[in-house]
PDB file of N, CA and C in Angstrom:
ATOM      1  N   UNK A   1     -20.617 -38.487  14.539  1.00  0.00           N
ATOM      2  CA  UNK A   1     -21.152 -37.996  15.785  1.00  0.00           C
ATOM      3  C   UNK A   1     -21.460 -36.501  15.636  1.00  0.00           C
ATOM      4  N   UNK A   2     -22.422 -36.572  16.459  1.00  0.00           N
ATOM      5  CA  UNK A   2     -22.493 -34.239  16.548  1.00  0.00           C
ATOM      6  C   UNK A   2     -22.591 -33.732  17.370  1.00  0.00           C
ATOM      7  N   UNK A   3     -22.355 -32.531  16.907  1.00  0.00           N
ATOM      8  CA  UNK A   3     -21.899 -31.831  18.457  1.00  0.00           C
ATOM      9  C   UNK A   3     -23.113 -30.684  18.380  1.00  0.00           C
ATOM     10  N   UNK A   4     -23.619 -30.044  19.872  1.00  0.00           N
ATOM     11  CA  UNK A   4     -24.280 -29.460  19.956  1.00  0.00           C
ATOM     12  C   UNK A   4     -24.483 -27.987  20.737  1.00  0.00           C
ATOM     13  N   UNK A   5     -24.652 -27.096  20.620  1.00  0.00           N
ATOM     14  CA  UNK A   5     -24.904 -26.064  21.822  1.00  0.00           C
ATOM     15  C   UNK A   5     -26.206 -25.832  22.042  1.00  0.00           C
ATOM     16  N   UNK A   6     -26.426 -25.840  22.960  1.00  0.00           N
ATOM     17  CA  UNK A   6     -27.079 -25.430  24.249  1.00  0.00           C
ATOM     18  C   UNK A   6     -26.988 -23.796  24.241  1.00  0.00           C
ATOM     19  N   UNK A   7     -28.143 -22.821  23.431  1.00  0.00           N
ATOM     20  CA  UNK A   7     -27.843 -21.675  23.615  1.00  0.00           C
ATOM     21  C   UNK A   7     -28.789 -20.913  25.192  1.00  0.00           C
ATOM     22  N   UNK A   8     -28.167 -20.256  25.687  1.00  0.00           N
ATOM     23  CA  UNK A   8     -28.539 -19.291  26.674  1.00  0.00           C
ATOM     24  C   UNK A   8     -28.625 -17.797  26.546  1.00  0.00           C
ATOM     25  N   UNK A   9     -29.483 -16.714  27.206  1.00  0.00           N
ATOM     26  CA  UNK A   9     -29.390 -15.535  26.485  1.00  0.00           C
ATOM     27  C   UNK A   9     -28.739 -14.508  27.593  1.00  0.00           C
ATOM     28  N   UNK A  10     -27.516 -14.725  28.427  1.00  0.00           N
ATOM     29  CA  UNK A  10     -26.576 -14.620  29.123  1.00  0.00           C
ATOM     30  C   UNK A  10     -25.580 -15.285  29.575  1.00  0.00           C
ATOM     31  N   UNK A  11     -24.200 -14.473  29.538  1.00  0.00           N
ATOM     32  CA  UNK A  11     -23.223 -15.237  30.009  1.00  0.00           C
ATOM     33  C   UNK A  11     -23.482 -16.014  31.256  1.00  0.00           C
ATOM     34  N   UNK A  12     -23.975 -15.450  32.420  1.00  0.00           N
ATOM     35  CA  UNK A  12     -24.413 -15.921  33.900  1.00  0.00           C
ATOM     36  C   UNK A  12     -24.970 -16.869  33.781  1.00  0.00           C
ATOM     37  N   UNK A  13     -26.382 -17.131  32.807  1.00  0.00           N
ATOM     38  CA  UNK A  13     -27.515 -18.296  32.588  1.00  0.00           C
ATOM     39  C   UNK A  13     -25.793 -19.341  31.941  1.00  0.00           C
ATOM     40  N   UNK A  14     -25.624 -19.346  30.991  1.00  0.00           N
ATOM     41  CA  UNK A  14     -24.674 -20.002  30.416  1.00  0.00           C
ATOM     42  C   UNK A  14     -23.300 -20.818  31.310  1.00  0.00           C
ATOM     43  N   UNK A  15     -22.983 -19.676  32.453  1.00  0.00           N
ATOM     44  CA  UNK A  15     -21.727 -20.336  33.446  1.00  0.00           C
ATOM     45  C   UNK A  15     -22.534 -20.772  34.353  1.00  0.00           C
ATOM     46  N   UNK A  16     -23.837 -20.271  34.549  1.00  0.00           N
ATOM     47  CA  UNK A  16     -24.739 -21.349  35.901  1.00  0.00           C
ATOM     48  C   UNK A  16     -24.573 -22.415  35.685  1.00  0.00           C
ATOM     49  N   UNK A  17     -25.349 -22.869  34.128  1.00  0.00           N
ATOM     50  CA  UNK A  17     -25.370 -24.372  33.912  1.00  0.00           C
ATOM     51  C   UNK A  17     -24.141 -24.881  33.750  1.00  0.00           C
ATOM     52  N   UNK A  18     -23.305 -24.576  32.898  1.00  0.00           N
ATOM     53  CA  UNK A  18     -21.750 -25.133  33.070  1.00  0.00           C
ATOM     54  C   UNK A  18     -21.612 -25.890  34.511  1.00  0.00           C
ATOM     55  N   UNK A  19     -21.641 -25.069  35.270  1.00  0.00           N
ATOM     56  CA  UNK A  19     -21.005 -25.429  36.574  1.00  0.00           C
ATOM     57  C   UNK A  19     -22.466 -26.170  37.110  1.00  0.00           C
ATOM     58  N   UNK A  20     -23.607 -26.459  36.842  1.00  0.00           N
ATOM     59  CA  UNK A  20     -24.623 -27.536  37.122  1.00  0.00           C
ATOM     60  C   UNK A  20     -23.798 -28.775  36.651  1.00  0.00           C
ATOM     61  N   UNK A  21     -23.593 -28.891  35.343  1.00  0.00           N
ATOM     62  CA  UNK A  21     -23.324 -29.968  34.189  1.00  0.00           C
ATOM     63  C   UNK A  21     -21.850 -30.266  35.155  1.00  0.00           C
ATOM     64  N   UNK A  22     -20.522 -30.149  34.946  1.00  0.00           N
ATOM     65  CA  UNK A  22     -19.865 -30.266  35.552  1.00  0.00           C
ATOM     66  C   UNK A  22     -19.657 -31.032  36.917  1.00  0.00           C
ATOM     67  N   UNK A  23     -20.570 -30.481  37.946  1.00  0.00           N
ATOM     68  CA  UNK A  23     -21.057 -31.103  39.143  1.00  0.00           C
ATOM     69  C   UNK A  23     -21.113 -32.561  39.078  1.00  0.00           C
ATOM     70  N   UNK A  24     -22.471 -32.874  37.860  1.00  0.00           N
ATOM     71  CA  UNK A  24     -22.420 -34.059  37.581  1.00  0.00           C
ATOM     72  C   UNK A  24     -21.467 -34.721  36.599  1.00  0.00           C
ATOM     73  N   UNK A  25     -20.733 -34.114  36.667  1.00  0.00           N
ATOM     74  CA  UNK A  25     -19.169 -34.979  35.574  1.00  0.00           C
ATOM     75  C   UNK A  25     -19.683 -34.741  33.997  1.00  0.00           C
ATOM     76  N   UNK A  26     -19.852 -33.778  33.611  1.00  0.00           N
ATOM     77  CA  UNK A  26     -20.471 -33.412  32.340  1.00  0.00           C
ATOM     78  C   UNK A  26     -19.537 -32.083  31.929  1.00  0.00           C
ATOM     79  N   UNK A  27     -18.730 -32.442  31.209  1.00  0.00           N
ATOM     80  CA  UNK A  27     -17.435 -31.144  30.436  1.00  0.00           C
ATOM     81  C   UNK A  27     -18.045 -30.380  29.380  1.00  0.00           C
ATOM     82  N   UNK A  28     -19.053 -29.445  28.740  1.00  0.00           N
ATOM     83  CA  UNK A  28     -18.982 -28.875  28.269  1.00  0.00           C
ATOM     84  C   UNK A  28     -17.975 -27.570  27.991  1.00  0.00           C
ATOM     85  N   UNK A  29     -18.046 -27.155  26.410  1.00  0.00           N
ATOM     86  CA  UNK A  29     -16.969 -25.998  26.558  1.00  0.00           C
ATOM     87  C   UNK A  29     -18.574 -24.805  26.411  1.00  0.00           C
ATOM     88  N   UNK A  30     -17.652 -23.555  26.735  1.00  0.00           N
ATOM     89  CA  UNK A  30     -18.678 -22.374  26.847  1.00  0.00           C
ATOM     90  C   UNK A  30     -18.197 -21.557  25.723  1.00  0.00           C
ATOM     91  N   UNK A  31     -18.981 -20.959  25.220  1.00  0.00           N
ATOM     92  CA  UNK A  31     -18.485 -19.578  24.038  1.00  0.00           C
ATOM     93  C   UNK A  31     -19.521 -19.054  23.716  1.00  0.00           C
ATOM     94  N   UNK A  32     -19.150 -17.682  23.336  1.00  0.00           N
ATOM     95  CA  UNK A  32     -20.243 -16.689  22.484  1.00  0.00           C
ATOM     96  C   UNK A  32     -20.882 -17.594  21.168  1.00  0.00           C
ATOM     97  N   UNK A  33     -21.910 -17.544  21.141  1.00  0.00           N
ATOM     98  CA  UNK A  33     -22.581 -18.154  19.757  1.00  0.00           C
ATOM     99  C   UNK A  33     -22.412 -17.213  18.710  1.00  0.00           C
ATOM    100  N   UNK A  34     -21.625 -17.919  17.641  1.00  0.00           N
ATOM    101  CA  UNK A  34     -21.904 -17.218  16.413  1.00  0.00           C
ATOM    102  C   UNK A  34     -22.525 -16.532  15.924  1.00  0.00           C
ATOM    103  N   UNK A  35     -22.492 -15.191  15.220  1.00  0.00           N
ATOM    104  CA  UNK A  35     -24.070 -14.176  14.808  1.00  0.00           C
ATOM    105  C   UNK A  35     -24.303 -15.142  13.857  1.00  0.00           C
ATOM    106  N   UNK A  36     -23.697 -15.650  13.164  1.00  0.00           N
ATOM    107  CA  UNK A  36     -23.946 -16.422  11.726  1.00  0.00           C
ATOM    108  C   UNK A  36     -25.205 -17.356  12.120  1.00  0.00           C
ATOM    109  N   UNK A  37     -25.549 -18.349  13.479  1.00  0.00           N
ATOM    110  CA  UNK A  37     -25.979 -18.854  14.269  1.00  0.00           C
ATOM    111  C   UNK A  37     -27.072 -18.986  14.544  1.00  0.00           C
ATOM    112  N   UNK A  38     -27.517 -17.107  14.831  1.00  0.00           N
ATOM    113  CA  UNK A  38     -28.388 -16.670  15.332  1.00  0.00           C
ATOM    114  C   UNK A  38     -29.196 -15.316  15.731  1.00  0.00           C
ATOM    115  N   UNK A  39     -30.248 -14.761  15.191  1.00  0.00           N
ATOM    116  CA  UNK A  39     -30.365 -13.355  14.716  1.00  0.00           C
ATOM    117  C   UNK A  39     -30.184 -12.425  16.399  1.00  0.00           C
ATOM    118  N   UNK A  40     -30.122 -13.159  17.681  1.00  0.00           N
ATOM    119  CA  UNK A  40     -29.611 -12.128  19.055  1.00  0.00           C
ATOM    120  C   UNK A  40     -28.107 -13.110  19.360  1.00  0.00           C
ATOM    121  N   UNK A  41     -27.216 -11.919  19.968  1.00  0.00           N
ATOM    122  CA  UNK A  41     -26.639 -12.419  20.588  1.00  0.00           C
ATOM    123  C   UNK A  41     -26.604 -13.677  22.129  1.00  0.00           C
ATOM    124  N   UNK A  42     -25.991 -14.341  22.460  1.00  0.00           N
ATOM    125  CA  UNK A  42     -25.979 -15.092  23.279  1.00  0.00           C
ATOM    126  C   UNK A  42     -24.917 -15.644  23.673  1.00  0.00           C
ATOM    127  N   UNK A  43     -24.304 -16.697  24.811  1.00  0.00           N
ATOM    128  CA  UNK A  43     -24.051 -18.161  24.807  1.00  0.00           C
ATOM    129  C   UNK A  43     -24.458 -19.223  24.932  1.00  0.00           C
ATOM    130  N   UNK A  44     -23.253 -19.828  24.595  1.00  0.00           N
ATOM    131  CA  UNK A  44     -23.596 -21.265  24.769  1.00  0.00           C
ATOM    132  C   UNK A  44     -22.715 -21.873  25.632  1.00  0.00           C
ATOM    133  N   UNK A  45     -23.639 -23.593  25.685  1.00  0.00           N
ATOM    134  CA  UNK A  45     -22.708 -24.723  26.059  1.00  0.00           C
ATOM    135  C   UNK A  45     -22.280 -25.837  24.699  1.00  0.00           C
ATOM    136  N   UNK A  46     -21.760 -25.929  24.492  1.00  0.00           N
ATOM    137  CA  UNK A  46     -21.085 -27.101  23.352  1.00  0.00           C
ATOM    138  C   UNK A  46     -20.779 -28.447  23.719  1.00  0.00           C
ATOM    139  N   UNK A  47     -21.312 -29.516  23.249  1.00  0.00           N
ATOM    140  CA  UNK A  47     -21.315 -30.485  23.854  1.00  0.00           C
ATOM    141  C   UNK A  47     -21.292 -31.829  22.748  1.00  0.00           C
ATOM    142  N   UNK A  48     -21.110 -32.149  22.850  1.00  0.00           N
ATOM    143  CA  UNK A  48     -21.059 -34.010  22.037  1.00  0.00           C
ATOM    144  C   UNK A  48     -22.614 -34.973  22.343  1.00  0.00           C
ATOM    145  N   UNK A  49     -22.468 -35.618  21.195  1.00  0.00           N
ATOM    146  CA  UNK A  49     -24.017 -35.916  21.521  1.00  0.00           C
ATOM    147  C   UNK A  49     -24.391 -37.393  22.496  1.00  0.00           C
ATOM    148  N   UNK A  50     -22.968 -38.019  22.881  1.00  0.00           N
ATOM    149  CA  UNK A  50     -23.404 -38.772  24.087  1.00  0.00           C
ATOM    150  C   UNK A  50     -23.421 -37.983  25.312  1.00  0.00           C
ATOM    151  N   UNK A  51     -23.646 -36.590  25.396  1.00  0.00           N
ATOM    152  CA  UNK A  51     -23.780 -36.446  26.608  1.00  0.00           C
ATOM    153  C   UNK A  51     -24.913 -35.497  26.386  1.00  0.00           C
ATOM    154  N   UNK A  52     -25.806 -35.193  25.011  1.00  0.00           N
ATOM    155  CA  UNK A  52     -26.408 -34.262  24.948  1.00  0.00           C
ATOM    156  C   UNK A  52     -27.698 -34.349  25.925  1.00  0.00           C
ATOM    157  N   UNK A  53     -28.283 -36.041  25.977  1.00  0.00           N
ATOM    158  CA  UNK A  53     -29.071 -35.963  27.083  1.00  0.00           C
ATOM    159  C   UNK A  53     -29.856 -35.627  28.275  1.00  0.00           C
ATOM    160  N   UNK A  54     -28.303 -36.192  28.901  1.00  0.00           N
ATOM    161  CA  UNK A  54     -28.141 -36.122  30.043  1.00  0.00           C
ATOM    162  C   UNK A  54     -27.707 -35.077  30.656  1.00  0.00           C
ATOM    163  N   UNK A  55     -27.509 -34.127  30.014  1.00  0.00           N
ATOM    164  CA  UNK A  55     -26.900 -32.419  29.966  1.00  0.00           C
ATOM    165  C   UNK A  55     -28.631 -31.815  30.253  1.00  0.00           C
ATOM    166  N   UNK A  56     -29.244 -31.932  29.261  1.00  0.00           N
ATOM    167  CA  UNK A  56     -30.656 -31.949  29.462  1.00  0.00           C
ATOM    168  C   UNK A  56     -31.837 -31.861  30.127  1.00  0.00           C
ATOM    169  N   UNK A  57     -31.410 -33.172  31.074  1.00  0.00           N
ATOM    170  CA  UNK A  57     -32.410 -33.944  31.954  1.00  0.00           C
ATOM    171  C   UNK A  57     -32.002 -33.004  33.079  1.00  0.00           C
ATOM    172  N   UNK A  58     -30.467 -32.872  32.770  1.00  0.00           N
ATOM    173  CA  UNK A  58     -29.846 -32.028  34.318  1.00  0.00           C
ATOM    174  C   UNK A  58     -30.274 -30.537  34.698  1.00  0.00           C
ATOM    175  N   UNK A  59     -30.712 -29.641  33.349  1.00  0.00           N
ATOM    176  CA  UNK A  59     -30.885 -29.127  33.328  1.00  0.00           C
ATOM    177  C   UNK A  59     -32.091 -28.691  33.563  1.00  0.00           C
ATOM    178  N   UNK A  60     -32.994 -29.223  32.736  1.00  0.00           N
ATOM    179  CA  UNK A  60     -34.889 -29.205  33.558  1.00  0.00           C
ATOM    180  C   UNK A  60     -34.866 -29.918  34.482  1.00  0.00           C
ATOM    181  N   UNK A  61     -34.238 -30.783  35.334  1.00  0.00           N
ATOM    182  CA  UNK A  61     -34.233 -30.557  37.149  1.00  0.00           C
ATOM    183  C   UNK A  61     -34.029 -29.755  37.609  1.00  0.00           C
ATOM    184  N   UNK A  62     -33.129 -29.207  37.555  1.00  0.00           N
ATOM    185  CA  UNK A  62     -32.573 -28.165  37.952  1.00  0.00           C
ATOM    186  C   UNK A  62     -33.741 -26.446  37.686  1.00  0.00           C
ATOM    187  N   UNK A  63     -34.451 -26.698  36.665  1.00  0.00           N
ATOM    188  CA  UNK A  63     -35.029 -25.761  36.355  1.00  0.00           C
ATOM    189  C   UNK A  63     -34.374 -24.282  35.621  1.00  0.00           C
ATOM    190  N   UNK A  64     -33.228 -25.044  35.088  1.00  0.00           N
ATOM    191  CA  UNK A  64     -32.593 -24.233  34.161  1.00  0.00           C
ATOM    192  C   UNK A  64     -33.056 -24.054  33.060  1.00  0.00           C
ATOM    193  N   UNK A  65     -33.637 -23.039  32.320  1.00  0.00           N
ATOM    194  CA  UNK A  65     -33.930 -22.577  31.238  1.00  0.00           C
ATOM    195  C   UNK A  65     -32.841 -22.234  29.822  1.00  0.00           C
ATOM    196  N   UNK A  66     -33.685 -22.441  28.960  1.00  0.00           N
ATOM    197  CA  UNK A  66     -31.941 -22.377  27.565  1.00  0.00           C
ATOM    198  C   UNK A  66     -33.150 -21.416  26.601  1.00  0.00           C
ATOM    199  N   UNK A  67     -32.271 -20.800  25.611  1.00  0.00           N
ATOM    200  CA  UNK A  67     -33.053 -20.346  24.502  1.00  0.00           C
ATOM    201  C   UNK A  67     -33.148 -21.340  23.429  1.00  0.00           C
ATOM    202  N   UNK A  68     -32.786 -22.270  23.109  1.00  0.00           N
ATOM    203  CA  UNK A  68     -32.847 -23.358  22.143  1.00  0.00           C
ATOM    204  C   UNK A  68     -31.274 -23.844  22.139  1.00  0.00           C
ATOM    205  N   UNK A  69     -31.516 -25.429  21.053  1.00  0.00           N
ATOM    206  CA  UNK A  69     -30.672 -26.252  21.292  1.00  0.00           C
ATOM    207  C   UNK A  69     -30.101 -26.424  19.504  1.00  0.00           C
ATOM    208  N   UNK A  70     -29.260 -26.477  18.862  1.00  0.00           N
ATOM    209  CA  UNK A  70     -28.767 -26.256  17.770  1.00  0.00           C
ATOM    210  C   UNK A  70     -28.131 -27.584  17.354  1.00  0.00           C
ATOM    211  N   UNK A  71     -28.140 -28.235  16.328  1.00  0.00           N
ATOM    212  CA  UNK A  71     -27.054 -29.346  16.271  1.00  0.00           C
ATOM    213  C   UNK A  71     -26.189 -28.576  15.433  1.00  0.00           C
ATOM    214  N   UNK A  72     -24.813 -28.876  15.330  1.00  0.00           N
ATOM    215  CA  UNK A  72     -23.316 -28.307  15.033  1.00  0.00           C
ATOM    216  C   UNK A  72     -23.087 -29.937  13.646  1.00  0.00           C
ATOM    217  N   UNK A  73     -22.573 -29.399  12.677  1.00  0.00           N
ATOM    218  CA  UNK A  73     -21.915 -30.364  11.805  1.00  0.00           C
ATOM    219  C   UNK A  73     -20.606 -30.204  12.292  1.00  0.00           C
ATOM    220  N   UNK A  74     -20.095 -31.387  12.278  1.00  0.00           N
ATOM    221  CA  UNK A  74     -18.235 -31.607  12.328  1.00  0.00           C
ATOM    222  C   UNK A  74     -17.543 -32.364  11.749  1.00  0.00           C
ATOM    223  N   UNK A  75     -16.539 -32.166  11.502  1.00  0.00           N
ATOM    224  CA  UNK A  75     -15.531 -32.665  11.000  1.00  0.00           C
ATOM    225  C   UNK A  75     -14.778 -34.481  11.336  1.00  0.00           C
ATOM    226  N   UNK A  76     -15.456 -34.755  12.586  1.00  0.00           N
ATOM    227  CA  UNK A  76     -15.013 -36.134  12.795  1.00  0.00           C
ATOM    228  C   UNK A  76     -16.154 -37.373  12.223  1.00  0.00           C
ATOM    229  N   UNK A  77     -17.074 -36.676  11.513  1.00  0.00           N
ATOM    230  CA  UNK A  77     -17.862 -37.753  11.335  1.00  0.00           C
ATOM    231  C   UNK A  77     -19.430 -37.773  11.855  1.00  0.00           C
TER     232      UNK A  77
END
């Protein structure tokens, strides 16, 4: 499975959507994105990819904007 962030180019843009996603029963975790990552600073949302979707869809309703979407390698497979 993989995991993904959801980068944003503010903390505020980043805890808006959190708390969009959430609303609809959607747990992302939040954190600074890695520089390694990405040549500006930012955050993100981190997420698993059965919910990467629908995290998504929620988000361009909403008319939430992201700076791009990253897939994450992990360790479970």
């Amino acid at each position: 499975m993989k995991d993904y962030a959801i980068v944003f180019s503010s903390f505020y843009k980043a805890a808006y959507a959190r708390d969009l996603l959430q609303a609809q029963r959607i747990w992302p975790s939040m954190g600074k994105i890695p520089a390694s990552m990405m040549k500006s600073c930012g955050y993100a949302l981190y997420l698993e990819e059965p919910s990467m979707e629908a995290a998504l869809e929620i988000l361009k309703r909403k008319d939430v904007s992201w700076k791009e979407v990253l897939s994450i390698s992990n360790s479970r497979g």
